[in-house]
Protein backbone atom coordinates (compact mmCIF):
# COMPACT_ATOMS: atom_id res chain seq x y z
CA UNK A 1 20.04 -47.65 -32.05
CA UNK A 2 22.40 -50.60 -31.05
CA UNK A 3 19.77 -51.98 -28.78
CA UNK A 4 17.36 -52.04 -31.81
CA UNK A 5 19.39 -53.79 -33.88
CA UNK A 6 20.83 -56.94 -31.24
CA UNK A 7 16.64 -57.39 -30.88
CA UNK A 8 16.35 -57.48 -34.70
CA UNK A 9 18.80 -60.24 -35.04
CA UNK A 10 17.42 -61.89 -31.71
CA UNK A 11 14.20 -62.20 -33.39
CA UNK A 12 15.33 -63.46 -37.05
CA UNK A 13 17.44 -66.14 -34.38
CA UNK A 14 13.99 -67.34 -32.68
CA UNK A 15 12.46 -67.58 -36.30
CA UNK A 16 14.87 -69.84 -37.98
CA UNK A 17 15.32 -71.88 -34.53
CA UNK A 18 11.19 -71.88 -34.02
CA UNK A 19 10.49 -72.66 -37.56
CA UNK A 20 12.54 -76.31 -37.45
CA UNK A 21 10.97 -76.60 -34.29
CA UNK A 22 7.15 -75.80 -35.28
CA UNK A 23 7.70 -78.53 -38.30
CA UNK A 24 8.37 -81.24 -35.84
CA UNK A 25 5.38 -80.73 -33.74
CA UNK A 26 3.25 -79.82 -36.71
CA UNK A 27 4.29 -83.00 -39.24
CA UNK A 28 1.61 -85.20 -37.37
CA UNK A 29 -1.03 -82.64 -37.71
CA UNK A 30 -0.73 -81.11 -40.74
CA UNK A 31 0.78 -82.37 -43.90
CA UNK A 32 4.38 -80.96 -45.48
CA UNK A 33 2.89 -79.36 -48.52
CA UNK A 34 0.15 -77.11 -46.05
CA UNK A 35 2.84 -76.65 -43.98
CA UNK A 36 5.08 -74.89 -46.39
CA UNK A 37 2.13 -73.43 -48.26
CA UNK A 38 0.85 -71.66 -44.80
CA UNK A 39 4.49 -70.64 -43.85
CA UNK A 40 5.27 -68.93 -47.28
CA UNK A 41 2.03 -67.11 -47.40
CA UNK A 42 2.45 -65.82 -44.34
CA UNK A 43 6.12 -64.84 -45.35
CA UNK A 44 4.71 -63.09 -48.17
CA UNK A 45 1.75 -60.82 -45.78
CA UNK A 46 4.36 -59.69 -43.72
CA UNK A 47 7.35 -58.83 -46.28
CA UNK A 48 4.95 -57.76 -49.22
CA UNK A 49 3.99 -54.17 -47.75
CA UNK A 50 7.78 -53.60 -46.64
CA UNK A 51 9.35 -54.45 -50.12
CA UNK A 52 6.23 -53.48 -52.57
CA UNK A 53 8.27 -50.45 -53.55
CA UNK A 54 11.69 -52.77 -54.35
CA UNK A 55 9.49 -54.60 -56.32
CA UNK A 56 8.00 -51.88 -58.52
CA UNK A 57 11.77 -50.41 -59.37
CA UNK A 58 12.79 -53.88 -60.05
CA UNK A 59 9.81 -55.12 -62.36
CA UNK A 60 11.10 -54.00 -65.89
CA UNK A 61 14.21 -56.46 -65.07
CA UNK A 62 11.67 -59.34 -63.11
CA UNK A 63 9.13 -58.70 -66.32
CA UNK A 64 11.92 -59.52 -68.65
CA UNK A 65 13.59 -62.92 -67.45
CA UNK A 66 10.19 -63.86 -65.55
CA UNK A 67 11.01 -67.59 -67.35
CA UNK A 68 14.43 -68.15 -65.83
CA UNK A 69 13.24 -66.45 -62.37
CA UNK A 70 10.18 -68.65 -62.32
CA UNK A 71 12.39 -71.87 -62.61
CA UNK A 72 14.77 -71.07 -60.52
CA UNK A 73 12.79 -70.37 -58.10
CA UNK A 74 10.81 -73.60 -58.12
CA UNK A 75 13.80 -75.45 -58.35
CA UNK A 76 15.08 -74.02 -55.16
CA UNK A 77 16.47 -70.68 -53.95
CA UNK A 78 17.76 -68.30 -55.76
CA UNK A 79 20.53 -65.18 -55.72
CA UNK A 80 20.40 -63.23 -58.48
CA UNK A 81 23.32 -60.58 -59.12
CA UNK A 82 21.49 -57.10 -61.86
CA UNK A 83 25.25 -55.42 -63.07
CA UNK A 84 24.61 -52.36 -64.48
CA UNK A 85 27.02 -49.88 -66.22
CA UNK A 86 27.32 -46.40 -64.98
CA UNK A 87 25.35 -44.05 -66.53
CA UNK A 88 27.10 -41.84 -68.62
CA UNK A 89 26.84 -38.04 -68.38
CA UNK A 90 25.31 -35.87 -70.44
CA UNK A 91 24.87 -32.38 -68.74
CA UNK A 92 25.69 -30.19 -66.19
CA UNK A 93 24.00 -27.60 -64.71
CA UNK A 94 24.74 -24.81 -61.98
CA UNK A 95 21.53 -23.16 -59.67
CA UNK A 96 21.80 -20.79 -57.79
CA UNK A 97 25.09 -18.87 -58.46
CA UNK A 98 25.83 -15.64 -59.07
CA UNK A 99 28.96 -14.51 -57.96
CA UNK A 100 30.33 -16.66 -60.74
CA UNK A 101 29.06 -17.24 -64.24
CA UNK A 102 27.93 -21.36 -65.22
CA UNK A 103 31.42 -21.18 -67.49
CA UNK A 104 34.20 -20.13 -64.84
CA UNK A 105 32.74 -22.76 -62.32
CA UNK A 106 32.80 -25.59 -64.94
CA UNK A 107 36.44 -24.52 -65.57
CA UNK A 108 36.85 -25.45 -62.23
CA UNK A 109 34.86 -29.19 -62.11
CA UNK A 110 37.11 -32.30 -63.01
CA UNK A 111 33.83 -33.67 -63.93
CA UNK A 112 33.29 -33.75 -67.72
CA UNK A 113 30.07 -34.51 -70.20
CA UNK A 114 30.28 -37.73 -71.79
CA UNK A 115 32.23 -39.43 -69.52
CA UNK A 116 30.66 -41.88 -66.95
CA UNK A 117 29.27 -40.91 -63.05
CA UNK A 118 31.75 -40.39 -60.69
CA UNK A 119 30.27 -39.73 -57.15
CA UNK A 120 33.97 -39.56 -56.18
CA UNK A 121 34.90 -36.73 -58.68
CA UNK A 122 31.68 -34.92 -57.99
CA UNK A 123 32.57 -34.71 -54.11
CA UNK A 124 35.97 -33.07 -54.92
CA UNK A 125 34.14 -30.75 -57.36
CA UNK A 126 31.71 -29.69 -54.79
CA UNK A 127 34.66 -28.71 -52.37
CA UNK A 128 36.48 -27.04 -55.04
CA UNK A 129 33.54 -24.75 -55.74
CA UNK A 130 33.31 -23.69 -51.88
CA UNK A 131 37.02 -22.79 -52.02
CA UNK A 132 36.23 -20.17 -54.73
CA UNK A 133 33.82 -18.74 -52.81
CA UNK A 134 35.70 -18.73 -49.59
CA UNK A 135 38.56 -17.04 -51.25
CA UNK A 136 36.15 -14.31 -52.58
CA UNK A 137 34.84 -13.83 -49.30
CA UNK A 138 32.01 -16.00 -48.80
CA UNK A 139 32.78 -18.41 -46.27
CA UNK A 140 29.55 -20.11 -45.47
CA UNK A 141 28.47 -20.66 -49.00
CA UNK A 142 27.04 -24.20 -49.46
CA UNK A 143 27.50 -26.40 -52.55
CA UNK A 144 25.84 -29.81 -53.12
CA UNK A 145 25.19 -31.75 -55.94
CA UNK A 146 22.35 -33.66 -57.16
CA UNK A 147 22.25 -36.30 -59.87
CA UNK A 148 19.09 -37.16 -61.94
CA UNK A 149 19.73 -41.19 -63.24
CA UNK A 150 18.09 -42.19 -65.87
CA UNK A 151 18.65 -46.06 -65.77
CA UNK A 152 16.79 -47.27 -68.31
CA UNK A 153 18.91 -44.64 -71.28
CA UNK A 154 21.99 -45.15 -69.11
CA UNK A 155 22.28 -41.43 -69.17
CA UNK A 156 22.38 -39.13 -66.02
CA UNK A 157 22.31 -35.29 -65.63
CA UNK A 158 23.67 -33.34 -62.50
CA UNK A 159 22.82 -30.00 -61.01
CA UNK A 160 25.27 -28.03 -58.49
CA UNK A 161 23.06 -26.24 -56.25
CA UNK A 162 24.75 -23.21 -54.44
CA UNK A 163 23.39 -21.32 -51.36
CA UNK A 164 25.42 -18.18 -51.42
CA UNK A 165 26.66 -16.58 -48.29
CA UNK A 166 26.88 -12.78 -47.95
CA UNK A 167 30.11 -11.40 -48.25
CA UNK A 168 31.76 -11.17 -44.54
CA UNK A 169 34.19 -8.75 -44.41
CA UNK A 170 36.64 -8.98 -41.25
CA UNK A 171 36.15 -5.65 -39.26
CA UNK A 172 39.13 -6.79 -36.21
CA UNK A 173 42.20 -9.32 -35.59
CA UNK A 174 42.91 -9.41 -31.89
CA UNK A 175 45.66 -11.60 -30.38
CA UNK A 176 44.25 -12.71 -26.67
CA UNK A 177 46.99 -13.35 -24.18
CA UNK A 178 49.56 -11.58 -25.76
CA UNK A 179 52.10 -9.76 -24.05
CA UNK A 180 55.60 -10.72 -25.20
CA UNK A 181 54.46 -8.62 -28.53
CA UNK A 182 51.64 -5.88 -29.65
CA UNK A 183 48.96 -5.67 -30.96
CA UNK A 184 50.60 -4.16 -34.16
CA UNK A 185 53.15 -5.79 -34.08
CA UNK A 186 51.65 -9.78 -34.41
CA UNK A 187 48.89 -8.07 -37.07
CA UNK A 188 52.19 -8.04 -39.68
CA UNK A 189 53.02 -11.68 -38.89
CA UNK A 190 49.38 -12.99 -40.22
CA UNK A 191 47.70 -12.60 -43.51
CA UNK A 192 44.46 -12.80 -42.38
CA UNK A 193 43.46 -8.68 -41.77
CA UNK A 194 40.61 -6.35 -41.52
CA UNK A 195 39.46 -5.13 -44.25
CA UNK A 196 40.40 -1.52 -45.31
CA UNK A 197 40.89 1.03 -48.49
CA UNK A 198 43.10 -0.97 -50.23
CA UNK A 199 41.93 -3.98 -49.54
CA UNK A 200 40.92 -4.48 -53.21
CA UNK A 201 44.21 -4.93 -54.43
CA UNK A 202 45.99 -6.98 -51.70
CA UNK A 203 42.96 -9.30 -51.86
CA UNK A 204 42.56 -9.35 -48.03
CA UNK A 205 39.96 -8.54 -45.72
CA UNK A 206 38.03 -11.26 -46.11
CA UNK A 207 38.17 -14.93 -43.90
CA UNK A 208 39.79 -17.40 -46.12
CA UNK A 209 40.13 -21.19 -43.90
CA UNK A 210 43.42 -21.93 -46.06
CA UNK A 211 45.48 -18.79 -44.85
CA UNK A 212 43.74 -18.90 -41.19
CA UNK A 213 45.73 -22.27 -41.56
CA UNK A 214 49.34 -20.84 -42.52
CA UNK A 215 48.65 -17.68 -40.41
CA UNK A 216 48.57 -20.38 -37.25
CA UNK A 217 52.19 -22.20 -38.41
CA UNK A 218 53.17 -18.23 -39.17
CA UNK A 219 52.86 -17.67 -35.30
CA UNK A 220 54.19 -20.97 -34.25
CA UNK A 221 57.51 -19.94 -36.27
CA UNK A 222 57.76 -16.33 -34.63
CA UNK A 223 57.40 -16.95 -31.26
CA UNK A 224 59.79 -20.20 -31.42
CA UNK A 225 61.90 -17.91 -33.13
CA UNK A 226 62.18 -15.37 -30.13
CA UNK A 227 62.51 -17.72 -27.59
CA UNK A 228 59.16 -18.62 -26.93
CA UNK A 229 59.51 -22.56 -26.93
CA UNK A 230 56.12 -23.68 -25.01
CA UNK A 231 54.01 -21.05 -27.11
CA UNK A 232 50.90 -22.60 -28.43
CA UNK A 233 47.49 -21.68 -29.85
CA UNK A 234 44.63 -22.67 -27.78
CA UNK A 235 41.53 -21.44 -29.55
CA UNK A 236 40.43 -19.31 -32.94
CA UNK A 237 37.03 -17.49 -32.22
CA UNK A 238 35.36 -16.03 -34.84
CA UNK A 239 32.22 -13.51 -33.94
CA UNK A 240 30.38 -12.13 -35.54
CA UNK A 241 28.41 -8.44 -35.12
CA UNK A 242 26.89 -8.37 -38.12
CA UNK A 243 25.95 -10.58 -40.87
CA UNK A 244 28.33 -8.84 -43.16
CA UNK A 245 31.31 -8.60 -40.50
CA UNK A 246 33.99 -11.23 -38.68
CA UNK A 247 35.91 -10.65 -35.90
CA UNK A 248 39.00 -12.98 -35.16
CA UNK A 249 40.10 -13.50 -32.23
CA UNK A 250 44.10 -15.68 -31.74
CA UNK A 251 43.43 -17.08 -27.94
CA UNK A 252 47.01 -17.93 -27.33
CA UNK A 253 49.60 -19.07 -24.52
CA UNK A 254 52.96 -17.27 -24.80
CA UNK A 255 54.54 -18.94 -22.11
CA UNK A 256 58.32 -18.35 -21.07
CA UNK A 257 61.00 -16.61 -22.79
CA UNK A 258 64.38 -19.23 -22.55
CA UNK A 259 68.03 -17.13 -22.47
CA UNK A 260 71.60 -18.69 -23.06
CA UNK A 261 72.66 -19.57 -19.23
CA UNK A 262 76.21 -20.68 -20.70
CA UNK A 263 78.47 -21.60 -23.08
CA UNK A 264 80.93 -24.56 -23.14
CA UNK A 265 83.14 -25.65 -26.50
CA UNK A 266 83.75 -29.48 -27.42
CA UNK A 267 85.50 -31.10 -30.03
CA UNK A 268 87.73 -27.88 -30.78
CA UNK A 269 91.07 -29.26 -31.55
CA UNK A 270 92.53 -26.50 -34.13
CA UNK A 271 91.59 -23.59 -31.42
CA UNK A 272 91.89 -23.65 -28.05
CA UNK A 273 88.68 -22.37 -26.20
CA UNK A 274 90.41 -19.12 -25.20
CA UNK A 275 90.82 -18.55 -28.32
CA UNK A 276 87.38 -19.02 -30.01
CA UNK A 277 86.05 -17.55 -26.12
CA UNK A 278 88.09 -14.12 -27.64
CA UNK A 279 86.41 -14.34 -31.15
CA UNK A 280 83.56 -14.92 -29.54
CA UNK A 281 81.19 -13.04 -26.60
CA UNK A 282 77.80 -13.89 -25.62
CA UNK A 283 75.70 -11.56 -23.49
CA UNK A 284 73.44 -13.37 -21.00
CA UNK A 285 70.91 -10.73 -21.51
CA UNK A 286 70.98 -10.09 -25.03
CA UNK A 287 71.08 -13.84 -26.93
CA UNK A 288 67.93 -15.94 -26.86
CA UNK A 289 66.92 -19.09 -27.79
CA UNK A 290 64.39 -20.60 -30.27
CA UNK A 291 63.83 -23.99 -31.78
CA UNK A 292 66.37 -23.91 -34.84
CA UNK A 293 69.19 -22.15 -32.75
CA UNK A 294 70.99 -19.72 -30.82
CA UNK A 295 70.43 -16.16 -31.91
CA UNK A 296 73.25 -13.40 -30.58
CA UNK A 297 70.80 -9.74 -30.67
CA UNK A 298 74.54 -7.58 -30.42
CA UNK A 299 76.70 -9.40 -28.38
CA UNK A 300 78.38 -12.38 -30.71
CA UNK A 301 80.13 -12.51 -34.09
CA UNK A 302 81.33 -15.63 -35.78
CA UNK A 303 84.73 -16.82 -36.11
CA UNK A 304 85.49 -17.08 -39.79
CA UNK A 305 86.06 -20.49 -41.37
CA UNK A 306 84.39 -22.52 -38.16
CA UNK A 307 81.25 -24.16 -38.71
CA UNK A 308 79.17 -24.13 -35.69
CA UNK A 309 76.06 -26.59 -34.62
CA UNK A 310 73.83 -26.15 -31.44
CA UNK A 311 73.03 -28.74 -29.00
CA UNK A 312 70.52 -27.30 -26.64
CA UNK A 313 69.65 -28.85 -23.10
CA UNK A 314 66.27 -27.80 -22.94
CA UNK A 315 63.84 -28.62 -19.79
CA UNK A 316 61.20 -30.33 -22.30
CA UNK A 317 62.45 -31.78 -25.80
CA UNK A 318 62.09 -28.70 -28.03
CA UNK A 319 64.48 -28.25 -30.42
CA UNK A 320 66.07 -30.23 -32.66
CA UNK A 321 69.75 -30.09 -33.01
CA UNK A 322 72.07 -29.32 -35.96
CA UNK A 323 74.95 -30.66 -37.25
CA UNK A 324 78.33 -28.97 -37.80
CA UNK A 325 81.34 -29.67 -39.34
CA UNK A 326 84.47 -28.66 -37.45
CA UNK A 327 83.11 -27.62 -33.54
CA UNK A 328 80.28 -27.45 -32.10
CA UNK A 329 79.13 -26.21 -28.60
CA UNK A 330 76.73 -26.63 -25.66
CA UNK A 331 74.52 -24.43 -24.48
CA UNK A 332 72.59 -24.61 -21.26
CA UNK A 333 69.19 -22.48 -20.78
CA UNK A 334 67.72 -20.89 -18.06
């Protein structure tokens, strides 16, 4: 494609360069007004077939200031700027649906009659429409739009055409890689479920790309918050059996678990660290860490009326510490 193009403009180079270059040989031979009379006719053989359409579209406007064009152009060349207004709309139509009526999807369009064509608006309608029918359970309906222009009225008329999808209902969730957790278990963290009895009424079941999304930062958040600080989400593979039927599959990376090593206080001036060591007892293999903090399973209470921040010294740059008031202390992980 690139190659075809630097030849393109190679060519129109050798044109302009040649033509100075044919005059000056030719101006002995042949006199100027032949000259330009041969080179514009055979211009016009070689462009005529390639812009005989343009022409035809164009020839109401060319037909109606054929005066001014005709002495501009024998005066010299010309550039001619045709502003048009945007054609105002004056109906919308829907083909092709029938999950939902013509009048619930025009609730949805931002697009109104009477108001003048918006590509921009009718792009943002079109994805609006294939969020409805993702959330219903159709995720590989297609919506496009097509506009009918009517330049000479000024008046325009579009048609959303919808390809509905059949409704794929999500027969498994499975969580590869996962050990730390079950099965059972990581199903309750995500929204996105198989379908089942009472599916009707919790409005799940069905593949929805918005809470795929939060279901992903859902994970994220649980296994930070149990210690899991390298965890991440390699790959979301969707197959599927049947036409009607999805199965999900979470291809994940759990990675290590990271404990509280130790404990050391700084900055405590009103207690002594005996003291706050007394109020407070951390068990090596009970407390684990996440992102946000330390969490204490059974082994630590709080010492009233201290506020507490933890700095964390991680062996990657995880967490994020927090800021405390009156002491704070440092915790080293294994």
């Amino acid at each position: 494609m690139h190659r075809r193009a630097y030849i393109f403009l190679l060519i129109t180079t050798l044109l302009w360069g040649g033509n100075s270059v044919a005059g000056k040989l030719a101006v002995d031979h042949v006199s100027p007004m032949t000259l330009v009379f041969l080179r514009w006719v055979l211009a016009v053989a070689i462009l005529l077939p390639i812009g005989w359409r343009t022409i035809q579209e164009d020839w109401p406007v060319v037909r109606r200031h054929w005066l001014i064009l005709a002495a501009l152009g024998a005066s010299g060349f010309t550039l001619v700027y045709v502003l048009q207004e945007k054609p105002r709309l004056m109906e919308l139509k829907f083909r092709g649906n029938k999950k939902f009526s013509d009048s619930k999807l025009r609730k949805k369009l931002s697009t109104k009659i009477n108001e003048p064509l918006d590509e921009r608006k009718l792009f943002t309608d079109t994805q609006d429409i294939q969020q409805m029918y993702q959330k219903a359970g159709y995720p590989k309906t297609d919506v496009k739009y097509e506009p009918v222009i009517e330049e000479a009225a000024g008046r325009a008329t579009v048609t959303f055409v919808i390809t509905e999808s059949p409704k794929v209902k999500i027969v498994e969730v499975d969580f590869v890689g996962a050990t730390a957790f079950k099965q059972k278990k990581l199903r309750k963290v995500v929204k996105t479920r198989k379908r089942w009895m009472l599916s009707w009424i919790t409005q799940s079941g069905y593949f929805k790309d918005d809470v795929l999304e939060e279901d992903k930062e859902k994970l994220v958040e649980y296994y930070h918050d149990h210690g899991y600080i390298d965890f991440d989400i390699k790959d979301i593979q969707i197959a599927n059996p049947t036409p009607r039927s999805m199965i999900i599959r979470f291809i994940i990376y759990e990675g290590a678990q990271y404990k509280v090593g130790s404990v050391k206080f700084t900055g405590n001036k009103l207690f002594t660290t005996n003291d706050i060591a007394k109020g407070m007892r951390v068990l090596h293999d009970l407390a684990r860490v996440s992102c946000y903090g330390i969490h204490l399973s059974r082994g630590g209470r709080w010492i009233p009326g201290i506020l507490w921040s933890a700095f964390f010294t991680f062996p990657r740059d995880h967490a994020k510490p927090r800021t405390g008031a009156a002491a704070r202390f440092v915790a080293s992980v294994e």
